[in-house]
Protein backbone atom coordinates (compact mmCIF):
# COMPACT_ATOMS: atom_id res chain seq x y z
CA UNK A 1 12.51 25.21 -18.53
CA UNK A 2 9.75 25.13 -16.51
CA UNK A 3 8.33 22.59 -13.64
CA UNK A 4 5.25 21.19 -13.76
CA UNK A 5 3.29 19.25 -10.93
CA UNK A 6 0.92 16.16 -12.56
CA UNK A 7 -1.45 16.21 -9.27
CA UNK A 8 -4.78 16.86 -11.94
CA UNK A 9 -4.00 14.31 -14.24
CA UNK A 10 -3.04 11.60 -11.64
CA UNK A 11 -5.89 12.36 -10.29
CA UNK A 12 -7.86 11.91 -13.29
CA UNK A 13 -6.16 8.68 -14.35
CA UNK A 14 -7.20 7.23 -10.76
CA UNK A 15 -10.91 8.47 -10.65
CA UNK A 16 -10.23 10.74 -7.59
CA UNK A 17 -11.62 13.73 -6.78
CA UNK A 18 -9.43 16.65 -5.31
CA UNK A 19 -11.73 16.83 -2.24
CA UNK A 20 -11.01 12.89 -1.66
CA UNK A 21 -7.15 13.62 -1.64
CA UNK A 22 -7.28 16.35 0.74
CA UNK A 23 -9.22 14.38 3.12
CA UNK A 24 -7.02 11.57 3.25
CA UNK A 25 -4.56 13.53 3.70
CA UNK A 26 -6.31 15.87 5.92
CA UNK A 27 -5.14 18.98 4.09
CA UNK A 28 -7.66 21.92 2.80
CA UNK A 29 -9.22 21.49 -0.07
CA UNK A 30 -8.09 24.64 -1.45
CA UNK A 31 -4.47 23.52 -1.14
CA UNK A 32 -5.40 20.47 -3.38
CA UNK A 33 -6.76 22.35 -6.13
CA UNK A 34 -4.41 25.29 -6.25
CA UNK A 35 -1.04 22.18 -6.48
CA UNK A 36 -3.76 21.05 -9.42
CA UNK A 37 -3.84 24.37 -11.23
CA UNK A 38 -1.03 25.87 -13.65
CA UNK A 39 -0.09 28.78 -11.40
CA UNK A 40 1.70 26.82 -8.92
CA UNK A 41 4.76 29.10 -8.04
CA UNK A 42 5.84 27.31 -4.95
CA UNK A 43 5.15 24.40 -2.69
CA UNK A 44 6.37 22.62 0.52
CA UNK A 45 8.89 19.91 -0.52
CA UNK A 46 7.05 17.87 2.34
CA UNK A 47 3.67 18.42 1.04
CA UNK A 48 4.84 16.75 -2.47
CA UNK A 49 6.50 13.96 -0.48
CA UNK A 50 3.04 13.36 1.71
CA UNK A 51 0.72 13.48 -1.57
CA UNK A 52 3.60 10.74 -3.12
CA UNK A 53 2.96 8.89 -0.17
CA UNK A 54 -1.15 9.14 -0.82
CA UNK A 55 -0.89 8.16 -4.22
CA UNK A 56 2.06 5.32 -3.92
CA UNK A 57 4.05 7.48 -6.24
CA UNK A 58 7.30 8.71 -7.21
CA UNK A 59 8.38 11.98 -6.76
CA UNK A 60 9.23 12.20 -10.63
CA UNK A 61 5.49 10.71 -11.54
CA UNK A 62 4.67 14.19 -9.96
CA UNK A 63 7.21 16.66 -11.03
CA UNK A 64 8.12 16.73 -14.48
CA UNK A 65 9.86 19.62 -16.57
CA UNK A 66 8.80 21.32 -19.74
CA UNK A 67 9.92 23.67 -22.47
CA UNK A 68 8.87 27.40 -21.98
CA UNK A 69 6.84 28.21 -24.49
């Protein structure tokens, strides 16, 4: 099993850019895009609970697990 972070398609479902979520939540941009690509290996428990807080989310809207392929 696998973990997968839904920041990209959140993101697409709400219109936002990545550049608009890192500056409200005055984080780097690059940060943003990497937690959007598929090669997340780890990230800050706190920086998924800030970007749940952005998005008026749940923390499993974000996280969900898949089947290795």
């Amino acid at each position: 099993m696998k973990i997968k972070i839904r920041l990209r398609e959140i993101l697409e479902e709400r219109n936002m850019s990545q550049r608009k979520l890192a500056r409200q939540m005055n984080l780097r941009p690059s940060t943003i895009n990497h937690l959007c690509s598929d090669s997340v290996d780890r990230v800050y428990i706190r920086t998924l609970e800030q970007i749940c807080e952005a998005l008026n989310i749940t923390v499993d809207q974000l996280i969900v697990s898949v089947e290795d392929e």
